[in-house]
Structures are given as structure tokens and as C-alpha cells.
C-alpha atoms as a PDB file:
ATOM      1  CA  UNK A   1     100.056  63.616 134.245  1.00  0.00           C
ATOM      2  CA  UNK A   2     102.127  65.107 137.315  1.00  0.00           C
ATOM      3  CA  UNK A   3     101.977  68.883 137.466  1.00  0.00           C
ATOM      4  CA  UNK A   4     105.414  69.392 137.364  1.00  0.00           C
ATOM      5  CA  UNK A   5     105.099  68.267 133.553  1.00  0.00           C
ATOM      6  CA  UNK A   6     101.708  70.085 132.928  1.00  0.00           C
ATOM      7  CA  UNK A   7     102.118  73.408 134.818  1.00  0.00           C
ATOM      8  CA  UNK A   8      99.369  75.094 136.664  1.00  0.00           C
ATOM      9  CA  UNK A   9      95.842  76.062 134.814  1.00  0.00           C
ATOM     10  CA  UNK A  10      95.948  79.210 132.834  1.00  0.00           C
ATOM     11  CA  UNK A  11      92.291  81.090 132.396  1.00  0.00           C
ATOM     12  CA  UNK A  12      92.418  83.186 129.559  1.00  0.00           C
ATOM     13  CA  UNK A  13      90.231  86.007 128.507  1.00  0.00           C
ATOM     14  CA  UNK A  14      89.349  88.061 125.400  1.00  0.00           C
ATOM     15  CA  UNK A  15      87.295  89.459 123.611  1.00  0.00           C
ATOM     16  CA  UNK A  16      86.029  89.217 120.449  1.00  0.00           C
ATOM     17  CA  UNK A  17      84.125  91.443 117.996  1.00  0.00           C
ATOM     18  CA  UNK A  18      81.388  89.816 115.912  1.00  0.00           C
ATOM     19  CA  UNK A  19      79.772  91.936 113.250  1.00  0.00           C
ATOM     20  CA  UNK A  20      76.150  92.371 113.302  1.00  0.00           C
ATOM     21  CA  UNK A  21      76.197  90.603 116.237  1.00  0.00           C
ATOM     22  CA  UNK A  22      72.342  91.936 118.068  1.00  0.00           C
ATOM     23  CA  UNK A  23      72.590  94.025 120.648  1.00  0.00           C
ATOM     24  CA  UNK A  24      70.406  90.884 122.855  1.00  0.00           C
ATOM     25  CA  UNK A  25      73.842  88.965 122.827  1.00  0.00           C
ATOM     26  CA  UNK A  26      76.052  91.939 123.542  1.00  0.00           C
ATOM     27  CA  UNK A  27      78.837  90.332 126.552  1.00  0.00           C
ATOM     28  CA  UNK A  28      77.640  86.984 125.843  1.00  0.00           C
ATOM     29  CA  UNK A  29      80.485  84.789 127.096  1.00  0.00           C
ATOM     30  CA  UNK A  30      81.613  81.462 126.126  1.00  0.00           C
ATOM     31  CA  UNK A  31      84.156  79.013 127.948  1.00  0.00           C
ATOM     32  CA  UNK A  32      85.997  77.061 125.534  1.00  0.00           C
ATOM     33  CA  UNK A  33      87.662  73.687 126.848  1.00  0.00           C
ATOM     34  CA  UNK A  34      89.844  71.190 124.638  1.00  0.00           C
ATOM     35  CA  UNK A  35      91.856  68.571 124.550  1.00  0.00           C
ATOM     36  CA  UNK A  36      91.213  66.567 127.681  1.00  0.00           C
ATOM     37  CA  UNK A  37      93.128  63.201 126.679  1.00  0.00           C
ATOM     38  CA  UNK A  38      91.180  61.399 129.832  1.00  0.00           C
ATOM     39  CA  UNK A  39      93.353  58.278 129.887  1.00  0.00           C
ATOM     40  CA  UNK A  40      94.479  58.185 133.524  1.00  0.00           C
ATOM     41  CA  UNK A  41      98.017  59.592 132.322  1.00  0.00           C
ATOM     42  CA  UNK A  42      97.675  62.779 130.472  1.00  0.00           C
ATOM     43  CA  UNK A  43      95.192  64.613 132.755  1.00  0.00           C
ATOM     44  CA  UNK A  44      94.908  64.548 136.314  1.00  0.00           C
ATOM     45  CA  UNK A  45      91.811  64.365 138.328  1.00  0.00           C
ATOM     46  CA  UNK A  46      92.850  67.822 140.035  1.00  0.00           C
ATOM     47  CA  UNK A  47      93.316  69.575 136.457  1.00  0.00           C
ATOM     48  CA  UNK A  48      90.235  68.840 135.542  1.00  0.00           C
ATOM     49  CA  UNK A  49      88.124  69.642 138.609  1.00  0.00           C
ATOM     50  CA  UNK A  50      90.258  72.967 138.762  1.00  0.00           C
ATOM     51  CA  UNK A  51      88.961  73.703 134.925  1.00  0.00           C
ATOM     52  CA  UNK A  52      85.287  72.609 135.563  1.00  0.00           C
ATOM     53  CA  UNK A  53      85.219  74.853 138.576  1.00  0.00           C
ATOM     54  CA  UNK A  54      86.838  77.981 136.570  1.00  0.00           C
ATOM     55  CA  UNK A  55      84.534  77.298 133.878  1.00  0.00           C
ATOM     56  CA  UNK A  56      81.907  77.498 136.532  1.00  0.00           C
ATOM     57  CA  UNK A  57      82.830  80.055 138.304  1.00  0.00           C
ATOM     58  CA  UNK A  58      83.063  82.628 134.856  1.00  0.00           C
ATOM     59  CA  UNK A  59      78.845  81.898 134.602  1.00  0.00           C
ATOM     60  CA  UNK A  60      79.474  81.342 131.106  1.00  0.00           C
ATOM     61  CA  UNK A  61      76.113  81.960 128.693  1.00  0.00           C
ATOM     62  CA  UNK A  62      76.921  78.518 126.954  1.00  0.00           C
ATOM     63  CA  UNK A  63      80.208  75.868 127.048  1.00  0.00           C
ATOM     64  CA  UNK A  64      81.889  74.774 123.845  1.00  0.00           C
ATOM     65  CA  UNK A  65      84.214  71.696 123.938  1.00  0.00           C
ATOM     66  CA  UNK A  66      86.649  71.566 120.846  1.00  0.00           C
ATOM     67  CA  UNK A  67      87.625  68.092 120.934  1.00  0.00           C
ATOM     68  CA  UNK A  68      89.884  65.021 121.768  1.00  0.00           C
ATOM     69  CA  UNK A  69      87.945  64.354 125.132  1.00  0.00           C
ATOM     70  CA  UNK A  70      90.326  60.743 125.108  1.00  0.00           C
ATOM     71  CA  UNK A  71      93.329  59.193 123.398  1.00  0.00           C
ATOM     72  CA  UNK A  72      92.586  56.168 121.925  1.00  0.00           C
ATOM     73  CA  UNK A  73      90.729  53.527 124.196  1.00  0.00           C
ATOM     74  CA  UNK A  74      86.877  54.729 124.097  1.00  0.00           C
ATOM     75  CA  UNK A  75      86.058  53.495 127.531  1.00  0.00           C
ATOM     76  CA  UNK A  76      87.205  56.117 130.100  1.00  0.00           C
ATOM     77  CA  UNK A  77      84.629  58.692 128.305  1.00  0.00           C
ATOM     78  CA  UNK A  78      82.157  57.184 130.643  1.00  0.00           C
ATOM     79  CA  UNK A  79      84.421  58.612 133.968  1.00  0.00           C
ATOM     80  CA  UNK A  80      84.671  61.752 132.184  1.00  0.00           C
ATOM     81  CA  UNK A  81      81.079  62.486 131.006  1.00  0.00           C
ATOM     82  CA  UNK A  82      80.082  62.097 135.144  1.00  0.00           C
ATOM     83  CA  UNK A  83      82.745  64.831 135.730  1.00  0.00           C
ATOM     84  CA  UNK A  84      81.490  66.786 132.550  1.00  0.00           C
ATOM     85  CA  UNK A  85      77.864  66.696 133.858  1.00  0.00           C
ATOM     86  CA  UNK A  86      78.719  69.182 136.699  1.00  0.00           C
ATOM     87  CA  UNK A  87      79.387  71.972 134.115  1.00  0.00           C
ATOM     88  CA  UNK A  88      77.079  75.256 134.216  1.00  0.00           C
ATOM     89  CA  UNK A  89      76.021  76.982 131.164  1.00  0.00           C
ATOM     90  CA  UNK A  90      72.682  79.270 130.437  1.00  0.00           C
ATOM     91  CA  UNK A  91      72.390  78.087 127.092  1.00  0.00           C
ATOM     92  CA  UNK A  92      73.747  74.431 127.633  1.00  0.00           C
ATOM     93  CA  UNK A  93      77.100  72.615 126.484  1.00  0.00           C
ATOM     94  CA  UNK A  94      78.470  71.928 122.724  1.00  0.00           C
ATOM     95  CA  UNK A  95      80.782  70.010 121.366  1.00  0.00           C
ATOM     96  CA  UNK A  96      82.381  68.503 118.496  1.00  0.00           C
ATOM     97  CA  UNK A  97      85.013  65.677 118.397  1.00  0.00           C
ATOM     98  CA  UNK A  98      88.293  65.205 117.485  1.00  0.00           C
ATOM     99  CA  UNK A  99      90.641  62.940 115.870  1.00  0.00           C
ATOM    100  CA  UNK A 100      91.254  60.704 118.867  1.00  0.00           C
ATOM    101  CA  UNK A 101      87.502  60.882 119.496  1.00  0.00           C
ATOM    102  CA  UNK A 102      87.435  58.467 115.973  1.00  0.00           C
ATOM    103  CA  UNK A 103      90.519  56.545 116.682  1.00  0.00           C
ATOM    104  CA  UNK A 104      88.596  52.962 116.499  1.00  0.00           C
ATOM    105  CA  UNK A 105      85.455  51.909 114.293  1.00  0.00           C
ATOM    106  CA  UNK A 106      83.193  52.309 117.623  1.00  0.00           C
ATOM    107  CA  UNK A 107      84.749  55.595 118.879  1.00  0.00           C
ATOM    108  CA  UNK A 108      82.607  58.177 117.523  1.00  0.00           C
ATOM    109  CA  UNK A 109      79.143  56.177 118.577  1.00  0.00           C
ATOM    110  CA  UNK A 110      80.621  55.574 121.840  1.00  0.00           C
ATOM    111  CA  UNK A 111      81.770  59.093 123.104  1.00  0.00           C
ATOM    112  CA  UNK A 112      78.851  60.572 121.249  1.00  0.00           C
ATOM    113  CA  UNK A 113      76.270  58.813 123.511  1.00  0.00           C
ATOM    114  CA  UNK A 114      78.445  59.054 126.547  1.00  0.00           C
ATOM    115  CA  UNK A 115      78.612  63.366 126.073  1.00  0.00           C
ATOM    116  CA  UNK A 116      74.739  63.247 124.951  1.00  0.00           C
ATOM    117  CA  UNK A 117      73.477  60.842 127.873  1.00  0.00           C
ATOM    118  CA  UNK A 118      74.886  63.922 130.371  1.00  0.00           C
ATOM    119  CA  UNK A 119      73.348  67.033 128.370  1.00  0.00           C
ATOM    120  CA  UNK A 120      75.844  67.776 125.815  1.00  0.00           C
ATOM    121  CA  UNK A 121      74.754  68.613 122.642  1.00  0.00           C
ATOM    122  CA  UNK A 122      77.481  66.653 120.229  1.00  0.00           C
ATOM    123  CA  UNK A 123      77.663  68.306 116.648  1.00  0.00           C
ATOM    124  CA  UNK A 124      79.013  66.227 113.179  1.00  0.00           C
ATOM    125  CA  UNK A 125      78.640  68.804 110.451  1.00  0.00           C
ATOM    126  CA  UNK A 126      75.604  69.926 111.898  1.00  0.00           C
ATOM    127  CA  UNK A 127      73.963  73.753 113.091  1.00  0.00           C
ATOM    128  CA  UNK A 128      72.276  74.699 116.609  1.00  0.00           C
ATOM    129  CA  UNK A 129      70.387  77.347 117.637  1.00  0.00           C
ATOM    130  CA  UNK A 130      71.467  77.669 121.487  1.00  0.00           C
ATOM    131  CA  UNK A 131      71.765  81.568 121.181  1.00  0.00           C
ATOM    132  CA  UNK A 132      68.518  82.364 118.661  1.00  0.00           C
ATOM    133  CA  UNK A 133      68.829  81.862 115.222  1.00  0.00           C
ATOM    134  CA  UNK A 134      70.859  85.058 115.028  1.00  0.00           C
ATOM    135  CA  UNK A 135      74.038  83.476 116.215  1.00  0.00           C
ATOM    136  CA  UNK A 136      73.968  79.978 114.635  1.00  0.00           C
ATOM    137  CA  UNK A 137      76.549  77.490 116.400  1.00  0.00           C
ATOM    138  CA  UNK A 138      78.449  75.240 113.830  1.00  0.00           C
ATOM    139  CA  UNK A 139      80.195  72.253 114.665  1.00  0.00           C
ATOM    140  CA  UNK A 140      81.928  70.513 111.976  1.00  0.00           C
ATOM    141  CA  UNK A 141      82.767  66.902 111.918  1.00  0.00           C
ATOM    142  CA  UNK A 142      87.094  66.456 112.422  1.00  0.00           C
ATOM    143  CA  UNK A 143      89.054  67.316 109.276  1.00  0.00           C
ATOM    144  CA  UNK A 144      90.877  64.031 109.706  1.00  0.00           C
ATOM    145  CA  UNK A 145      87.568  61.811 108.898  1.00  0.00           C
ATOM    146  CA  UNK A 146      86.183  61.254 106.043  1.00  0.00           C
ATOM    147  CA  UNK A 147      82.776  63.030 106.927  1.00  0.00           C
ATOM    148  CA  UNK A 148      84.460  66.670 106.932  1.00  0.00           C
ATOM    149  CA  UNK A 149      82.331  68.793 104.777  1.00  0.00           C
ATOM    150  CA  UNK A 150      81.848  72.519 104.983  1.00  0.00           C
ATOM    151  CA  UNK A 151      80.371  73.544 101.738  1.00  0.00           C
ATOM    152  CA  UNK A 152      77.239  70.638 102.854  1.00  0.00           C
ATOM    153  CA  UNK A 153      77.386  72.425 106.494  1.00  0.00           C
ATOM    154  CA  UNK A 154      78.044  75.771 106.270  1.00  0.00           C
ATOM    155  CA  UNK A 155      75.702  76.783 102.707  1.00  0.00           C
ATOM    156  CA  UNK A 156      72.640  75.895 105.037  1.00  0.00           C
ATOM    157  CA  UNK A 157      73.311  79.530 106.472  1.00  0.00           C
ATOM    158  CA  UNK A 158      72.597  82.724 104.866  1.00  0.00           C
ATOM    159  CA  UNK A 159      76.383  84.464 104.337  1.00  0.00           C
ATOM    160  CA  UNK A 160      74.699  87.912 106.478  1.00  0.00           C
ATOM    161  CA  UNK A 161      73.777  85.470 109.627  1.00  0.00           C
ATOM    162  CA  UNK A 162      76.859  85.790 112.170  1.00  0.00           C
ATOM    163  CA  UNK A 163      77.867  82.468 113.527  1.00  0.00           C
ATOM    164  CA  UNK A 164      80.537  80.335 115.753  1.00  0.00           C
ATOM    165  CA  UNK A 165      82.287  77.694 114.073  1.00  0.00           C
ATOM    166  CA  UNK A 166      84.083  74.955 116.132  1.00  0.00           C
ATOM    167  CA  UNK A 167      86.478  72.674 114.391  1.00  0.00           C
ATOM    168  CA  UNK A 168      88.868  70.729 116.492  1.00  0.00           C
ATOM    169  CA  UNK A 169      92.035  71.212 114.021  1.00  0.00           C
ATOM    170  CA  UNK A 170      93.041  75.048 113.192  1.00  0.00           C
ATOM    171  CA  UNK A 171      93.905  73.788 110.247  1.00  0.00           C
ATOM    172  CA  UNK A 172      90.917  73.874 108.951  1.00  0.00           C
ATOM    173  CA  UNK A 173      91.102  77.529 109.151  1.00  0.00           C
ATOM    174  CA  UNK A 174      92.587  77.203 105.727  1.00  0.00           C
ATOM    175  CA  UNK A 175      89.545  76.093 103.690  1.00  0.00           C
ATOM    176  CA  UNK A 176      87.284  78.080 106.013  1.00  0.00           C
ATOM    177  CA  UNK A 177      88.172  81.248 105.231  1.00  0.00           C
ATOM    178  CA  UNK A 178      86.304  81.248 101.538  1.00  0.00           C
ATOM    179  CA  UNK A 179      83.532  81.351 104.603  1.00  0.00           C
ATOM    180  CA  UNK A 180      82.258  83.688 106.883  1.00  0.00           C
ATOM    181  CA  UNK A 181      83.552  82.594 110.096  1.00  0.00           C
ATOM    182  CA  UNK A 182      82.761  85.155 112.595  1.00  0.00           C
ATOM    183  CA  UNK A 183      84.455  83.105 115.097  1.00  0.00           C
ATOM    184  CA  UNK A 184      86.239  79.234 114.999  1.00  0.00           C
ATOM    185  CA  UNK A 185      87.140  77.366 118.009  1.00  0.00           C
ATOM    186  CA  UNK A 186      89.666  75.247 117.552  1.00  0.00           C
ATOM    187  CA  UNK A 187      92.208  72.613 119.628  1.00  0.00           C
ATOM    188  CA  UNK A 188      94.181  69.541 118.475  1.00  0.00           C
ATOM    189  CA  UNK A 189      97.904  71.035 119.142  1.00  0.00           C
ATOM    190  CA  UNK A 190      98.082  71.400 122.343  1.00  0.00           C
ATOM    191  CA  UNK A 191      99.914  75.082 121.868  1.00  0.00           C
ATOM    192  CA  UNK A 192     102.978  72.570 121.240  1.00  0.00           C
ATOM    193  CA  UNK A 193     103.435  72.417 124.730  1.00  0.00           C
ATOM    194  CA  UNK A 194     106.854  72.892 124.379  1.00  0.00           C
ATOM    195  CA  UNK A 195     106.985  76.411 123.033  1.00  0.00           C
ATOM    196  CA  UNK A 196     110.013  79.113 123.237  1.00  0.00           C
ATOM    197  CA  UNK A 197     108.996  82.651 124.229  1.00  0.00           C
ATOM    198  CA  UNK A 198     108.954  85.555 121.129  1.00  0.00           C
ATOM    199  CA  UNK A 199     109.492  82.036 118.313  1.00  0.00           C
ATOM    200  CA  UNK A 200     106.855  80.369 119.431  1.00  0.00           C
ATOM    201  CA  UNK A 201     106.166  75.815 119.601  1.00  0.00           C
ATOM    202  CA  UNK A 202     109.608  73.838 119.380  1.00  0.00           C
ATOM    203  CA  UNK A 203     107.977  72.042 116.778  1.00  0.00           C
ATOM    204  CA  UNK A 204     107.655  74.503 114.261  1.00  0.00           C
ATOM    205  CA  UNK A 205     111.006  74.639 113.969  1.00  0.00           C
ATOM    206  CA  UNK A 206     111.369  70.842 113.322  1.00  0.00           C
ATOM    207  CA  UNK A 207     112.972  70.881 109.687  1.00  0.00           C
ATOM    208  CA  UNK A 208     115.416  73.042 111.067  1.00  0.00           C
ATOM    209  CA  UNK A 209     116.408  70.999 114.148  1.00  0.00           C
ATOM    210  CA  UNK A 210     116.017  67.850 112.912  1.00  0.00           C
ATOM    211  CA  UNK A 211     119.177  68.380 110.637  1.00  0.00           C
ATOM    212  CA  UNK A 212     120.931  68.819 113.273  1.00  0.00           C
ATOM    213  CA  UNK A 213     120.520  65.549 115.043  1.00  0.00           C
ATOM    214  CA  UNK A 214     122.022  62.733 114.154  1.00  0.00           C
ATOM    215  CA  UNK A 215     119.726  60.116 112.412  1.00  0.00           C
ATOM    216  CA  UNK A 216     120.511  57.091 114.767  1.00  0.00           C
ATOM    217  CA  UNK A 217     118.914  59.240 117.802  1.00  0.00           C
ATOM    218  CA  UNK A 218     115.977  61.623 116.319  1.00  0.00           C
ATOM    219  CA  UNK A 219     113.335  58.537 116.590  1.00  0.00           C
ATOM    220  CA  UNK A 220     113.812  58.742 120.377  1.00  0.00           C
ATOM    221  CA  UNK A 221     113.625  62.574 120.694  1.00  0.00           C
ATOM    222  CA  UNK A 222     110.214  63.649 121.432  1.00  0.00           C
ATOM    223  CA  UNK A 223     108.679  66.158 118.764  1.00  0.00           C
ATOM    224  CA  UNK A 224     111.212  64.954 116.578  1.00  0.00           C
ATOM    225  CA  UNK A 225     109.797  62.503 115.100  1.00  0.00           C
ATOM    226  CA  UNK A 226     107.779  62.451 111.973  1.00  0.00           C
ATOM    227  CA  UNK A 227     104.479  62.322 112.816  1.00  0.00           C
ATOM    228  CA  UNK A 228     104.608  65.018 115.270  1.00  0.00           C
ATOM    229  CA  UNK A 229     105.262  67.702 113.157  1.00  0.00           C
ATOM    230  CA  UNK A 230     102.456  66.133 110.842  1.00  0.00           C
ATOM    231  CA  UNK A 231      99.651  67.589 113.526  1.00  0.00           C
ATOM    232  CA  UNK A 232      99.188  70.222 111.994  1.00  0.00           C
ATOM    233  CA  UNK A 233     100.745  72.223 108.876  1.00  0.00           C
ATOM    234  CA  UNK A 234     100.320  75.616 110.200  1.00  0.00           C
ATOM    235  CA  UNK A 235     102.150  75.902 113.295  1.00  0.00           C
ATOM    236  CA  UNK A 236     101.862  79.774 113.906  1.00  0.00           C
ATOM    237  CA  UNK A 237      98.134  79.134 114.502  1.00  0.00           C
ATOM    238  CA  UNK A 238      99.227  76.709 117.400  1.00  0.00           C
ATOM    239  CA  UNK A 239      97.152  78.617 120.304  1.00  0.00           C
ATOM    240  CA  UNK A 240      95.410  82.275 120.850  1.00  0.00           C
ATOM    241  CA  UNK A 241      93.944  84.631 118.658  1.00  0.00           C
ATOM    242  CA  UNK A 242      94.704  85.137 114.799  1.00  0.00           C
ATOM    243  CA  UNK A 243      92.889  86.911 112.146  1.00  0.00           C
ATOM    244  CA  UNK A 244      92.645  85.372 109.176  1.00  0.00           C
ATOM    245  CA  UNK A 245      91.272  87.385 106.307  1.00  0.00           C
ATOM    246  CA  UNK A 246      87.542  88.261 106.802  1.00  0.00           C
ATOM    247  CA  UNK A 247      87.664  85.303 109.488  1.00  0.00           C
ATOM    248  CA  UNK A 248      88.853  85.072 113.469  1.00  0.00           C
ATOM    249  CA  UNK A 249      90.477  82.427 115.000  1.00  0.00           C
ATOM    250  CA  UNK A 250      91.190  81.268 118.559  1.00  0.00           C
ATOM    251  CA  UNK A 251      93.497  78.015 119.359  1.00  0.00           C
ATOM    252  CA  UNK A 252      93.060  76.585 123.192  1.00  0.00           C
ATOM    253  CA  UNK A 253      95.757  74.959 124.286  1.00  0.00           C
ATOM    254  CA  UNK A 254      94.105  71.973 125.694  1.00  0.00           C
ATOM    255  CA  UNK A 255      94.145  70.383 128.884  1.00  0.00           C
ATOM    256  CA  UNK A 256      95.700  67.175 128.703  1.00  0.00           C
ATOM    257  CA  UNK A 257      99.440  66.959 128.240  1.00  0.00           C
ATOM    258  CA  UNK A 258     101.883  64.303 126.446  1.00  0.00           C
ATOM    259  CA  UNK A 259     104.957  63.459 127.303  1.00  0.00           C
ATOM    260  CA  UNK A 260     107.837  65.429 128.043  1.00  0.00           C
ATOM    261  CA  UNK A 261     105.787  68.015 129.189  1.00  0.00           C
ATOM    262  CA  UNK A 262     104.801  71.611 128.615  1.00  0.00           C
ATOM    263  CA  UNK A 263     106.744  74.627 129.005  1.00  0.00           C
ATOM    264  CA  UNK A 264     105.496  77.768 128.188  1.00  0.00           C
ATOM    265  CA  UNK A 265     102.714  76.605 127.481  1.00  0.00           C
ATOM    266  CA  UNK A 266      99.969  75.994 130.052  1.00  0.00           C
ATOM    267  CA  UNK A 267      97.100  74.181 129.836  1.00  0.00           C
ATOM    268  CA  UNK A 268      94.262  76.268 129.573  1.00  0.00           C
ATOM    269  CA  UNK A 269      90.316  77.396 130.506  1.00  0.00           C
ATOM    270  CA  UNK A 270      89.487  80.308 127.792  1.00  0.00           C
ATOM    271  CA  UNK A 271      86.873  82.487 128.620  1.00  0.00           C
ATOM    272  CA  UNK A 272      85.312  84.546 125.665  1.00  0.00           C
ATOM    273  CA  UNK A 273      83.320  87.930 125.436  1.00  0.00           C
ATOM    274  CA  UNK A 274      81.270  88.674 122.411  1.00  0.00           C
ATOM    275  CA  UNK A 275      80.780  92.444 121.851  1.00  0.00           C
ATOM    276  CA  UNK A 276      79.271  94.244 118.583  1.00  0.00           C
ATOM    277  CA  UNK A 277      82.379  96.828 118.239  1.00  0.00           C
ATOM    278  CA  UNK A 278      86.270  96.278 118.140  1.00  0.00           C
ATOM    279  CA  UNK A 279      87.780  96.040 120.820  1.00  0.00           C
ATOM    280  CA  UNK A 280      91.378  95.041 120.949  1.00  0.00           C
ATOM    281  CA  UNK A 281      91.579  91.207 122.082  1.00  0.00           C
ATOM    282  CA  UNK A 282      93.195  90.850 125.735  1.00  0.00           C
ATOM    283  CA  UNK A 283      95.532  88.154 124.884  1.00  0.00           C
END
């Protein structure tokens, strides 16, 4: 995808409180990446060797990937996993997949071994240990398949152990919060790439628009058809920090970029500090 319709890279930092979090893991920081869509048209070559390098650069204690690392066709995992491998991380890389990621019968067996034959640790409702057993990473399997199970993932854990949840769709922030969630990682919308400053993605507005546009042309108006503003149900978690309830959520905006484009709303490298007080996030 040309530049001029993904913008430049955005790194983003924050940081985030986690209660009882041990004093050992005080400033540990985490680089969150999403969304690559590695298809040969949604991210270029010189995105992604500008994120791998900032992602480098930050010396992060351990790399979490939220997802959607291609688009449909399995195959060009293989090209990405080589460009993957050169990421740095203490405590090694961890990821879970998305809903592309399971878009054909063979998907999920294919990009699993391509991620785990370079070093990174793929989780489908499934717990690591990465950090100690006092800061359990989750990854849950996507909400979209029919594997998605919290209650069978997350009641392994005892409810006073702090821990890092990564689930590609924010959505899922929903059903989570009847869970402690310290912390969830999530992707999938891309920040709506086309967002308007102070209202937030174009998209969310889609009932509202849409009325407005004569039937015979909304099929050919990107983000105004149907299954776009089927993503996700809860726009206003579309990208950064929320709090919901108990429970904290951030939303990366991704990487890769569909057509027609972002605008304000760069792709993005996130770079996380954990800390054992509040202290207000820097987004």
C-alpha cells in the first residue's frame, strides 16, 4: 500500500498501571504490533521494516502480536515470518491470531507453524509464563471461531494473579470484563482508518450516513457497505486506551491498510510501560 494512503508510522507510548503487579516487573515494557495484512498490497516492505526496527530499537522486555498477520491467501506468512524473525525481545515474542489468520480450513495450521518455526510462541486459548508465573500471558483463540472460550481459558488462573490478555477483536472486551483483565491487547479495526478528529472512525457513524446516500450508489462507497460496519459493534473502542469497569483496554491500530486509505489514523508501533501505581496513560 503506497504511503500516501497509509501515512507515516506512529510509535505510541503509555503507560499502564497493573495492580499487584511485583515490584521485579516494575517498567517492564511491551511492544504491541497488529494487523499486518502481508498480501503485497496492504503493507509495504518499508512499513514494516520501519516497525520491526522501532520495535527494536524500544528494547522491549517481550513482543505481543494481536493478530491478522495476512488477508486471506495463507501463503505469504512464509515472507513475513523471515522478516518477523529479526524482532528483539528479552522474554521472547507472543501472539495470537485473528480472523483472517482462519479465513480457509488450512489457515490456522499454516500461519501457526510458519510464526512457531521462527520463535514465536502462538497462543489458542492457552496461558504462558514468559514474565514468571506472577504475570501470566493469555492469548485467546479469535472471537470469530468457533474455539473462543474464556471461562475454559481464563478459570485456570487464580482471580488475585495479575495477567495480560490478548484478543485480536476489542470486542471481546464485552464478555471479558466479568474477568480480571489487568490488561487486553487488542487489533482487528484498524482505528477505522478513516477517522474524524474530536468524533472519532467514519464508520461509527454509518447508520447515520448511510441514510443519506442514495441506495443505487452506497454498495460502491467504501465503509458503507454492510459488512464494514459489522467489524466490530463497539466502535468507540476502535484504537487507544479505555477503561472498562475493573478491566483496561488498549486498541492498536494496525499496520496494514485497506483501501481508500487512512486519515487520521496512522498505522501504528505501541510501546507499553507496566508500573505498580497510577499513573495517568500518555495517550
Amino acid at each position: 500500500m503506497h504511503s500516501i494512503l497509509s501515512g507515516p508510522l506512529s510509535i505510541e507510548k503509555l503507560t499502564v498501571a497493573i495492580a499487584d503487579l511485583p515490584l521485579s516487573l516494575q517498567g517492564t515494557k511491551l511492544v504491541q504490533l497488529s494487523d499486518f495484512h502481508y498480501d503485497g498490497l496492504r503493507l509495504s516492505e518499508k512499513m514494516l521494516e520501519k516497525a520491526i526496527a522501532a520495535s527494536n530499537e524500544a528494547e522491549p522486555d517481550l513482543v505481543l502480536l494481536t493478530g491478522d498477520y495476512v488477508t486471506d491467501d495463507p501463503t505469504p506468512i512464509h515472507q513475513l515470518a523471515l522478516r518477523l524473525k529479526h524482532l528483539q525481545s528479552r522474554a521472547g515474542i507472543y501472539a495470537v491470531l485473528g480472523n483472517h489468520d482462519i479465513y480457509y480450513p488450512n489457515s490456522k495450521a499454516e500461519i501457526t507453524t510458519a510464526l512457531t518455526n521462527v520463535g514465536i510462541h502462538v497462543l489458542w486459548n492457552e496461558i504462558a509464563y514468559p514474565l514468571g508465573q506472577e504475570l501470566p500471558i493469555v492469548g485467546l483463540a479469535d472471537y470469530w471461531s468457533t474455539q473462543f472460550n474464556i471461562k475454559s481459558t481464563l478459570s485456570q488462573l487464580d482471580s488475585e494473579t495479575p495477567r495480560i490478555v490478548l484478543s485480536h477483536n476489542p470486542d471481546t472486551a464485552q464478555l471479558l470484563k466479568y474477568w480480571r483483565v489487568d490488561l487486553q491487547l487488542s487489533g482487528h479495526t484498524h482505528g477505522g482508518q478513516i477517522t474524524i478528529p474530536g468524533i472519532g472512525p467514519v464508520v461509527s457513524q454509518y447508520k447515520k450516513i448511510r441514510r443519506s446516500i442514495p441506495k443505487s450508489i452506497r454498495h460502491k462507497i467504501p465503509f458503507m457497505r454492510k459488512e464494514c460496519a459489522k467489524v466490530v459493534r463497539r466502535w468507540e473502542w476502535a484504537q487507544g486506551f479505555h477503561q472498562i469497569e475493573k478491566n483496561q483496554l488498549y486498541v492498536n491500530r494496525g499496520l496494514g491498510t485497506y483501501f481508500p486509505g487512512r486519515l487520521f489514523c496512522l498505522p501504528e508501533v505501541t510501546i507499553i510501560t507496566l508500573v505498580t501505581t497510577a499513573v495517568k496513560n500518555d495517550d
